[in-house]
N, C-alpha and C. Protein backbone atom coordinates (compact mmCIF):
# COMPACT_ATOMS: atom_id res chain seq x y z
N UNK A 1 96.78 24.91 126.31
CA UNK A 1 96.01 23.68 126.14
C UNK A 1 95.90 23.38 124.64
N UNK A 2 96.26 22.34 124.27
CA UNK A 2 96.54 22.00 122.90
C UNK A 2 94.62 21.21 122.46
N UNK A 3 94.52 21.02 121.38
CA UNK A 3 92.85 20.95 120.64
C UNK A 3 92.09 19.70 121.20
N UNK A 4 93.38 18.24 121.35
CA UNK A 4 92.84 17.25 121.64
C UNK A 4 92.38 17.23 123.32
N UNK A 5 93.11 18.38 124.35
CA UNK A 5 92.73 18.53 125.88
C UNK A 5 91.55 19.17 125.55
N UNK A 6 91.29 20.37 125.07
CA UNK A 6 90.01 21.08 124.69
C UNK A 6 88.99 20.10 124.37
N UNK A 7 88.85 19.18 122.97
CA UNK A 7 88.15 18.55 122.96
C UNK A 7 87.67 17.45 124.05
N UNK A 8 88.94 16.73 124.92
CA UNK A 8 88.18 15.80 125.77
C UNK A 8 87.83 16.65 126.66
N UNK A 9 88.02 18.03 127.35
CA UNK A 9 87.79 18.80 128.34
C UNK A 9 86.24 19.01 128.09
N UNK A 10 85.98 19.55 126.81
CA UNK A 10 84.62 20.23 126.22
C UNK A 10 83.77 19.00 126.36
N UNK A 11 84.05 17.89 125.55
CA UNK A 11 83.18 17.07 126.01
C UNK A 11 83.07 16.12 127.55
N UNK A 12 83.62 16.35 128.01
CA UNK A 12 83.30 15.90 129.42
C UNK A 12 82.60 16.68 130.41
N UNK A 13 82.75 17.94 130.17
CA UNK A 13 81.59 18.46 130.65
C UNK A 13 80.12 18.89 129.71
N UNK A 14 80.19 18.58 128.87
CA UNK A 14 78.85 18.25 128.09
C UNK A 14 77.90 17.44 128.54
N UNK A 15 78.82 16.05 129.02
CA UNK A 15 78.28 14.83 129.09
C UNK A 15 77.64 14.96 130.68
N UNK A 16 78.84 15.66 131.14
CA UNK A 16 78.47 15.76 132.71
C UNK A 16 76.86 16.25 133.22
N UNK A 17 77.14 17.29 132.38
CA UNK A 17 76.12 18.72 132.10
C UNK A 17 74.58 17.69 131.67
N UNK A 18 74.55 16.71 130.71
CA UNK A 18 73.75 16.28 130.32
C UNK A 18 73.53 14.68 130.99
N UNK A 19 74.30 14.05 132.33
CA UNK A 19 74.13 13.17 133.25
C UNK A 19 74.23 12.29 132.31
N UNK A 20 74.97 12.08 131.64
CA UNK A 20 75.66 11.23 130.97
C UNK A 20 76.87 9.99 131.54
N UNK A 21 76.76 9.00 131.87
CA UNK A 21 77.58 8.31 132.76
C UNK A 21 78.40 7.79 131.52
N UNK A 22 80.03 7.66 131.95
CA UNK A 22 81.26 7.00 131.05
C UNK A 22 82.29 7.03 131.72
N UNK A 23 83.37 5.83 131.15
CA UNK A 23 84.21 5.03 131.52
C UNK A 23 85.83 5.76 130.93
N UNK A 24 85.62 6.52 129.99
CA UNK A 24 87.13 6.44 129.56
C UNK A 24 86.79 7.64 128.12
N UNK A 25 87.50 8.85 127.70
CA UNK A 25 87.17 9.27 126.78
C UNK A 25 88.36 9.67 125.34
N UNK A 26 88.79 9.14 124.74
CA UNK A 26 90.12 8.82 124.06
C UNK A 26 89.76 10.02 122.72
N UNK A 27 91.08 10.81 122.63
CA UNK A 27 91.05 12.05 121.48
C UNK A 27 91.91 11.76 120.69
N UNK A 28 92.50 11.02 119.25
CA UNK A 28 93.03 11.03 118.47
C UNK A 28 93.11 11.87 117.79
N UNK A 29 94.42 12.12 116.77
CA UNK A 29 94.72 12.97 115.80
C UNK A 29 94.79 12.13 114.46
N UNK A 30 93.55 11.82 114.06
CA UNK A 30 93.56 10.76 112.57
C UNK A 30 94.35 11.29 111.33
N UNK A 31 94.04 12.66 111.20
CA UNK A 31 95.01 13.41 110.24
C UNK A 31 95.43 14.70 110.50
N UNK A 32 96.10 16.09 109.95
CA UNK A 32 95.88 17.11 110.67
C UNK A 32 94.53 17.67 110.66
N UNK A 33 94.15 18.21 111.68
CA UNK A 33 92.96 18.56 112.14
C UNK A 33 91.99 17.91 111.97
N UNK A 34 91.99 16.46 111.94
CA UNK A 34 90.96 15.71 112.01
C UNK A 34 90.79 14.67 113.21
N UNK A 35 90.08 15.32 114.39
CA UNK A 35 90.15 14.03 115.21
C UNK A 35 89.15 13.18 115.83
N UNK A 36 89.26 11.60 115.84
CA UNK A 36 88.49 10.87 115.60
C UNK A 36 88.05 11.02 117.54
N UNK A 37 87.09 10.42 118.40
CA UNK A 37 86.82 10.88 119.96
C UNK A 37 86.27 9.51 120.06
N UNK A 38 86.63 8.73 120.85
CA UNK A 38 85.81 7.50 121.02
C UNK A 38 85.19 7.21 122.77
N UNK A 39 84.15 7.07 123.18
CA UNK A 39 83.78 7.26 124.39
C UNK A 39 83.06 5.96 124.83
N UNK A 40 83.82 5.42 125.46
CA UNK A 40 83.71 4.17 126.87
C UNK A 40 82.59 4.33 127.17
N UNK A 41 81.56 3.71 127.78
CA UNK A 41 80.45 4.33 128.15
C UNK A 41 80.08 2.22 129.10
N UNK A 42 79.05 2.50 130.09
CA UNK A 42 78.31 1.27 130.38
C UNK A 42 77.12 1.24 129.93
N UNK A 43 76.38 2.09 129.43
CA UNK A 43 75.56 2.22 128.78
C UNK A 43 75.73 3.12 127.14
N UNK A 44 76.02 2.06 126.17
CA UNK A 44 76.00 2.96 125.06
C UNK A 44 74.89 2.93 123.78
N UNK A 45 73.83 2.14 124.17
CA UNK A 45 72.97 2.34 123.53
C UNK A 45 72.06 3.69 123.86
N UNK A 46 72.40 4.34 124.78
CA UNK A 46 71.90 5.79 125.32
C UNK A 46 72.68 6.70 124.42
N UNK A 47 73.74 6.30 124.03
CA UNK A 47 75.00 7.59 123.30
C UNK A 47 74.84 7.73 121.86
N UNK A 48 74.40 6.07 121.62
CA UNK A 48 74.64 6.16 120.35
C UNK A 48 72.88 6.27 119.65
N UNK A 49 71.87 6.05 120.51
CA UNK A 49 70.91 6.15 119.81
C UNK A 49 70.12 5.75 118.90
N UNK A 50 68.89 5.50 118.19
CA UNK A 50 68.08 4.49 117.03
C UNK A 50 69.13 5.25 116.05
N UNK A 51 70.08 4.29 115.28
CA UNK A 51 70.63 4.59 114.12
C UNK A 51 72.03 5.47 114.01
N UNK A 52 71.86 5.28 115.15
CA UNK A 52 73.16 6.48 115.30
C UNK A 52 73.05 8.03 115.62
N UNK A 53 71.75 8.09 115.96
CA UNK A 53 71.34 9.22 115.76
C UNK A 53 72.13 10.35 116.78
N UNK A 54 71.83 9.53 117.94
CA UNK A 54 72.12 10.39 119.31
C UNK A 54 74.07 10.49 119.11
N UNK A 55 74.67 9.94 118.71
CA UNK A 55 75.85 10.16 118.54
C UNK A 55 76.55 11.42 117.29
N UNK A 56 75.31 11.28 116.25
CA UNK A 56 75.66 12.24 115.23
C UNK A 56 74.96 14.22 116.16
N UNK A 57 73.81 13.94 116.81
CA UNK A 57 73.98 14.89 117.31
C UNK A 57 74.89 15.57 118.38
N UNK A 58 75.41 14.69 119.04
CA UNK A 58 76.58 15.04 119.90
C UNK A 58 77.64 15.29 119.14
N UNK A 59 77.91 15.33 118.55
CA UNK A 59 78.91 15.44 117.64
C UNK A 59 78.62 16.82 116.54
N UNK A 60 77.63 17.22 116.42
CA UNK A 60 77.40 18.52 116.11
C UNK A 60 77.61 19.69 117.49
N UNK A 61 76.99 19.00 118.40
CA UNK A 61 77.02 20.07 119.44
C UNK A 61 78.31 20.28 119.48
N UNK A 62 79.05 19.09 119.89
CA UNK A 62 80.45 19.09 120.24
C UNK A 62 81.00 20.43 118.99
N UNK A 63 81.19 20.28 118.17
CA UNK A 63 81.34 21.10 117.31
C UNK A 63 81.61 22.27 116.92
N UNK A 64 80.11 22.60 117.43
CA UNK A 64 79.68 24.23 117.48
C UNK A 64 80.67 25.07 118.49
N UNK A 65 80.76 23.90 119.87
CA UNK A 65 81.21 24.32 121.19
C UNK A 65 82.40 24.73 120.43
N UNK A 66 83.56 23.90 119.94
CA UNK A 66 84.61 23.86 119.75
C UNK A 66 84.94 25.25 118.44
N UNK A 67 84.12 24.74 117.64
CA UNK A 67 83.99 26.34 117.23
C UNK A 67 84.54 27.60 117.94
N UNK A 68 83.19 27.70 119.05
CA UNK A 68 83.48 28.90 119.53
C UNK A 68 84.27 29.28 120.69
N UNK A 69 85.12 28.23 120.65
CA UNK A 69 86.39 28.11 122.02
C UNK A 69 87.40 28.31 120.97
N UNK A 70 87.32 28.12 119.74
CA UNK A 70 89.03 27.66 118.90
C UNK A 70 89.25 28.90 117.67
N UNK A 71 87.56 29.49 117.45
CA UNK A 71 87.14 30.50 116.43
C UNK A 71 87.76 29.64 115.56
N UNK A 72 88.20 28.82 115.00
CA UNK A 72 88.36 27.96 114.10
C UNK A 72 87.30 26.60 113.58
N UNK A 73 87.07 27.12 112.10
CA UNK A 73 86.30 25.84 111.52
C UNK A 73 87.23 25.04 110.72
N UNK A 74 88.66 25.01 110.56
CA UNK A 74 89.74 24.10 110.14
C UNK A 74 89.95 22.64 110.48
N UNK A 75 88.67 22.32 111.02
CA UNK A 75 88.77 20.80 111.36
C UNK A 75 87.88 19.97 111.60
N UNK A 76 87.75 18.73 111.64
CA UNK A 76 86.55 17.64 111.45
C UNK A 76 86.81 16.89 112.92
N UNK A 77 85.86 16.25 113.45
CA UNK A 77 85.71 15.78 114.65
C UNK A 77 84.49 14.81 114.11
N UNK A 78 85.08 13.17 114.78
CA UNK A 78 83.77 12.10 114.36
C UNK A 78 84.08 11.66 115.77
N UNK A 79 82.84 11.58 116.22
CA UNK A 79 82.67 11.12 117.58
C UNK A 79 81.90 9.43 117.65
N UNK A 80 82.26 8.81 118.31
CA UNK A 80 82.53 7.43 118.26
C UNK A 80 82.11 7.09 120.10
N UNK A 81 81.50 5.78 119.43
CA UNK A 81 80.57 5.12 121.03
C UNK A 81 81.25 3.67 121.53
N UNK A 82 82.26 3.56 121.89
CA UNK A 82 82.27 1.89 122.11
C UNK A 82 82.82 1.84 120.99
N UNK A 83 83.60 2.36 119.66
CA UNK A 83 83.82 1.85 118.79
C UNK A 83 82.99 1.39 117.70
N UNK A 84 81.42 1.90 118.10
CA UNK A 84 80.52 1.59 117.11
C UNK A 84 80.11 2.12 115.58
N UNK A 85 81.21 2.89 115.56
CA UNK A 85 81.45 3.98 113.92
C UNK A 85 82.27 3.24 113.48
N UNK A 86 83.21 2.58 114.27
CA UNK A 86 84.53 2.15 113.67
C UNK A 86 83.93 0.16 113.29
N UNK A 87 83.06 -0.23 114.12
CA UNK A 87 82.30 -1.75 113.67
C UNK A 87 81.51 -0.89 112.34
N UNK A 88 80.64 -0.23 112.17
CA UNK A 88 79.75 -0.16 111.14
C UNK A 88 80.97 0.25 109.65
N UNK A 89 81.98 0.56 110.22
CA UNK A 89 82.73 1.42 109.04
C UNK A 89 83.52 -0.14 108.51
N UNK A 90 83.85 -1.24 109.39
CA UNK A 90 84.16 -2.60 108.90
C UNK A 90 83.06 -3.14 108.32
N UNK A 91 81.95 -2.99 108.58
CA UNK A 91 80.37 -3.24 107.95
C UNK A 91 80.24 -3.23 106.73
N UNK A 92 80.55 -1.57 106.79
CA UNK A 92 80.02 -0.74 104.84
C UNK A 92 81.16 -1.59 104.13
N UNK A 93 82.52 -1.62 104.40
CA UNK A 93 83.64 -2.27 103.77
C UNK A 93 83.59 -3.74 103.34
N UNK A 94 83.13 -4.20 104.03
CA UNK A 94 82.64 -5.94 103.69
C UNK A 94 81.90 -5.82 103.04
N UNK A 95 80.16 -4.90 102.95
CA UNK A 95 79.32 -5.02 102.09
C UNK A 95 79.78 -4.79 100.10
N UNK A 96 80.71 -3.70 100.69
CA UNK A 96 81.68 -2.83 99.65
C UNK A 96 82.14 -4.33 98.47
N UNK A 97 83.04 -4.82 99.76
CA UNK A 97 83.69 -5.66 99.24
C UNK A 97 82.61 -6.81 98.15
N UNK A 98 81.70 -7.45 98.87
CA UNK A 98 80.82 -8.16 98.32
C UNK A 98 80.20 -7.84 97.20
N UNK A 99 80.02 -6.65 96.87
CA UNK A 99 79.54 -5.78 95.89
C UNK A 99 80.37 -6.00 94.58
N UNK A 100 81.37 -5.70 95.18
CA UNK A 100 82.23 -5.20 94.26
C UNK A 100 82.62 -6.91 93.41
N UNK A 101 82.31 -7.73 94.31
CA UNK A 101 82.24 -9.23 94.02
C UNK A 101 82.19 -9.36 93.16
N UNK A 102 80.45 -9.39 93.14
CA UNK A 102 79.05 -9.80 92.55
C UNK A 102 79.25 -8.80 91.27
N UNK A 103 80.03 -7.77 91.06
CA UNK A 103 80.08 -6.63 89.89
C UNK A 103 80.80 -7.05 88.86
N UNK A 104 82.25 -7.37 89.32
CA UNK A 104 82.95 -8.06 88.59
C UNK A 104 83.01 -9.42 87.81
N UNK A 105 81.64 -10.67 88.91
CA UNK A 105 81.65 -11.69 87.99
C UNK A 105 80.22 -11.52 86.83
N UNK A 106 79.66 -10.25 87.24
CA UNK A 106 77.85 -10.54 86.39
C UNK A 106 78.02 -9.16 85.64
N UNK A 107 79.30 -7.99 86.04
CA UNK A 107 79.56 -7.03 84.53
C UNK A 107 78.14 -5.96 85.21
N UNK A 108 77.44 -6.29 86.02
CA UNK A 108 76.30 -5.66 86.45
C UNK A 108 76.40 -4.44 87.23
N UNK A 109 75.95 -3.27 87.18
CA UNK A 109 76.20 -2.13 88.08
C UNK A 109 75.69 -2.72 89.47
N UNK A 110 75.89 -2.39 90.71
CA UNK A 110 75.94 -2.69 92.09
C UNK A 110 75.42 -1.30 92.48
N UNK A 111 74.30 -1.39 93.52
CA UNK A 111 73.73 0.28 94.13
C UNK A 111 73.71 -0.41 95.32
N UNK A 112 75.00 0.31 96.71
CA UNK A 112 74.57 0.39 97.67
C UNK A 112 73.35 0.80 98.59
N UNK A 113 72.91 0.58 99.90
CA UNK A 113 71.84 1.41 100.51
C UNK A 113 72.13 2.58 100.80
N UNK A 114 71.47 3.32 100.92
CA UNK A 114 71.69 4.94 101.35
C UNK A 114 72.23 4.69 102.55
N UNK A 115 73.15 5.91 102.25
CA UNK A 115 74.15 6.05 103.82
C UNK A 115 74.37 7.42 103.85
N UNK A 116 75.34 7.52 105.07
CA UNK A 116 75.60 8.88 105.10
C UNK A 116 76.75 9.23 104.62
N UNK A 117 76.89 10.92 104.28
CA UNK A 117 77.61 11.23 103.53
C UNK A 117 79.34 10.85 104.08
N UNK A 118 79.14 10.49 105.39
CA UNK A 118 80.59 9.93 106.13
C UNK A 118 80.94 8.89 105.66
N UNK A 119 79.92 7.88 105.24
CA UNK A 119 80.27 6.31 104.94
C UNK A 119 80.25 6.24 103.76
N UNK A 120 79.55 6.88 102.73
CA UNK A 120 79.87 7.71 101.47
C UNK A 120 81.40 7.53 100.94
N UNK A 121 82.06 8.43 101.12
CA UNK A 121 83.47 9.08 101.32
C UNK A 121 83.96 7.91 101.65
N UNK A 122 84.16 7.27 102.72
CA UNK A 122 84.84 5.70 103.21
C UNK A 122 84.79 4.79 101.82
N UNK A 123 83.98 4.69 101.81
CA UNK A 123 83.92 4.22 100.11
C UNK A 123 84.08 4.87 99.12
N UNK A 124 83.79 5.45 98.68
CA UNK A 124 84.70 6.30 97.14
C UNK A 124 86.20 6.23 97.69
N UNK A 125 86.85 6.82 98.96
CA UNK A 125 88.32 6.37 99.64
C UNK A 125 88.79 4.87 99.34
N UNK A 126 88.05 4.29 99.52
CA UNK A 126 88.53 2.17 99.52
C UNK A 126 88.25 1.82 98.08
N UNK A 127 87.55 2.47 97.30
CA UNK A 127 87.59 2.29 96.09
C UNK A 127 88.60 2.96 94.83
N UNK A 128 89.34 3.89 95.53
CA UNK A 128 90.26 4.43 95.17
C UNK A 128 91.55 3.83 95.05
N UNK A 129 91.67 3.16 95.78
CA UNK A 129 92.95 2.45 96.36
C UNK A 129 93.27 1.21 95.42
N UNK A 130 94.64 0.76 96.05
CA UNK A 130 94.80 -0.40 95.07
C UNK A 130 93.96 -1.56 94.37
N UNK A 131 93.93 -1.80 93.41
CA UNK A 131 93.08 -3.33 93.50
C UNK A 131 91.91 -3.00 92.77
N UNK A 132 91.72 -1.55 92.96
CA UNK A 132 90.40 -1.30 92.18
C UNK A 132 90.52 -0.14 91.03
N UNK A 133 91.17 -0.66 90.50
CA UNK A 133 91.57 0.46 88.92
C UNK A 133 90.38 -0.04 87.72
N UNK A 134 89.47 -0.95 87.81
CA UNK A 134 88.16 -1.15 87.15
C UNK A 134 87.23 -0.63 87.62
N UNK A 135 87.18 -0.10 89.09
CA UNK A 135 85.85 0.32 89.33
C UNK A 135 85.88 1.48 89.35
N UNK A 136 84.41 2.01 89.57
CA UNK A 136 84.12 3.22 89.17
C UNK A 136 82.63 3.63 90.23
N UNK A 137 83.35 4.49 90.95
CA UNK A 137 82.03 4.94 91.96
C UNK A 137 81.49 6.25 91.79
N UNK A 138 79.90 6.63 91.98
CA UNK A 138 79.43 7.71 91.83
C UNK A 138 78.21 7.35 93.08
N UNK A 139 77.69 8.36 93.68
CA UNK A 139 76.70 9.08 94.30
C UNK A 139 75.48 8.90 93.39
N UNK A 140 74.20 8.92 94.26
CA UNK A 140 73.07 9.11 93.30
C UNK A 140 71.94 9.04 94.60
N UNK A 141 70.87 10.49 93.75
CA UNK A 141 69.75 10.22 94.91
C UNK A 141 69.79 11.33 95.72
N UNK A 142 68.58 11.95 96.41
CA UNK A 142 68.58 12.70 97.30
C UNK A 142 68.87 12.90 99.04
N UNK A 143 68.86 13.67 99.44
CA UNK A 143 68.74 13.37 101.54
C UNK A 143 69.23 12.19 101.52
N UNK A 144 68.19 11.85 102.18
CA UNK A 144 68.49 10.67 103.16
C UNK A 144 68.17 9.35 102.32
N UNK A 145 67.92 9.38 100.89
CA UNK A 145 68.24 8.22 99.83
C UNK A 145 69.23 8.39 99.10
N UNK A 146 70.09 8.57 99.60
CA UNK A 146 71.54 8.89 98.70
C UNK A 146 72.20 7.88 99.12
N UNK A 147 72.72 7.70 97.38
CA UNK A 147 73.42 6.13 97.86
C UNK A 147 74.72 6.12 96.70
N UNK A 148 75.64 4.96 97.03
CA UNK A 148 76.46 4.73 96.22
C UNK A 148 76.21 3.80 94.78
N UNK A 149 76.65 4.04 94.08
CA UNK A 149 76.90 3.27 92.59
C UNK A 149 77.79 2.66 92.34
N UNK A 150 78.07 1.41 92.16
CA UNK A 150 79.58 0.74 92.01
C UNK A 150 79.51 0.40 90.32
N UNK A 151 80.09 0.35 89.66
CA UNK A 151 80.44 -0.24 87.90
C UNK A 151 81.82 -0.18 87.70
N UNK A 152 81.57 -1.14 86.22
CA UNK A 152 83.24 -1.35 86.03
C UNK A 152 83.86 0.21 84.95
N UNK A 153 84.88 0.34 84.92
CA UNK A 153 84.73 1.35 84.13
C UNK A 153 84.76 1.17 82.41
């Protein structure tokens, strides 16, 4: 059984285990050993939770499980509701974008809202990339007020 059967195997009986009702459960290989899990659901405001919450803990459990089925910690797993990681991750990117706007015509440093260290990374990544050889991103802030910094360099 190869990682991506394990993973939809492991989590389907998680979900089962925890009377969890869903439609369809899809295991990608986003990079090596990184795979993204996106889960169908008719109810996904139950999965995904105030803020995302209930999805980031499933996604730890999931985890641990996989851990100790694979004895391997060589890999990342983001678990996904309806596609609702993948709308908020077009979200942070537009805001990104707007930012990065407003930076370039007023010369002004830009401070995103605190996010998490996943959506973090998505940005310092998109700011890396073409198009943006003036900007300049850093981190700032503690827990759960940690946020991004946009400036020119």
């Amino acid at each position: 059984m190869d990682t991506e059967e394990i993973l939809e195997e492991t989590l389907k009986n998680l979900l089962e285990r925890l009377g969890v009702e869903y439609k369809k459960i899809s295991v990608t290989e986003e990079e090596k050993n990184s795979y993204i899990i996106n889960i169908e659901s008719g109810n996904p405001s139950l999965l995904i939770g105030y803020h995302g919450e209930n999805i980031h803990a499933l996604q730890h459990i999931l985890k641990v499980l996989i851990w100790q089925k694979t004895n391997s910690e060589q890999f990342n797993i983001i678990v996904d509701v309806d596609n609702y990681r993948q709308r908020q991750e077009e979200n942070i990117i537009e805001l990104t974008e707007r930012k990065i706007e407003t930076l370039r015509k007023t010369g002004k440093k830009q401070i995103m809202p605190p996010m998490s260290p996943y959506f973090r990374r998505k940005i310092h990544l998109h700011c890396m990339g073409a198009g943006y050889d003036d900007i300049e991103t850093y981190s700032e802030g503690e827990d759960d007020h940690r946020h991004i910094v946009l400036k020119l360099k």
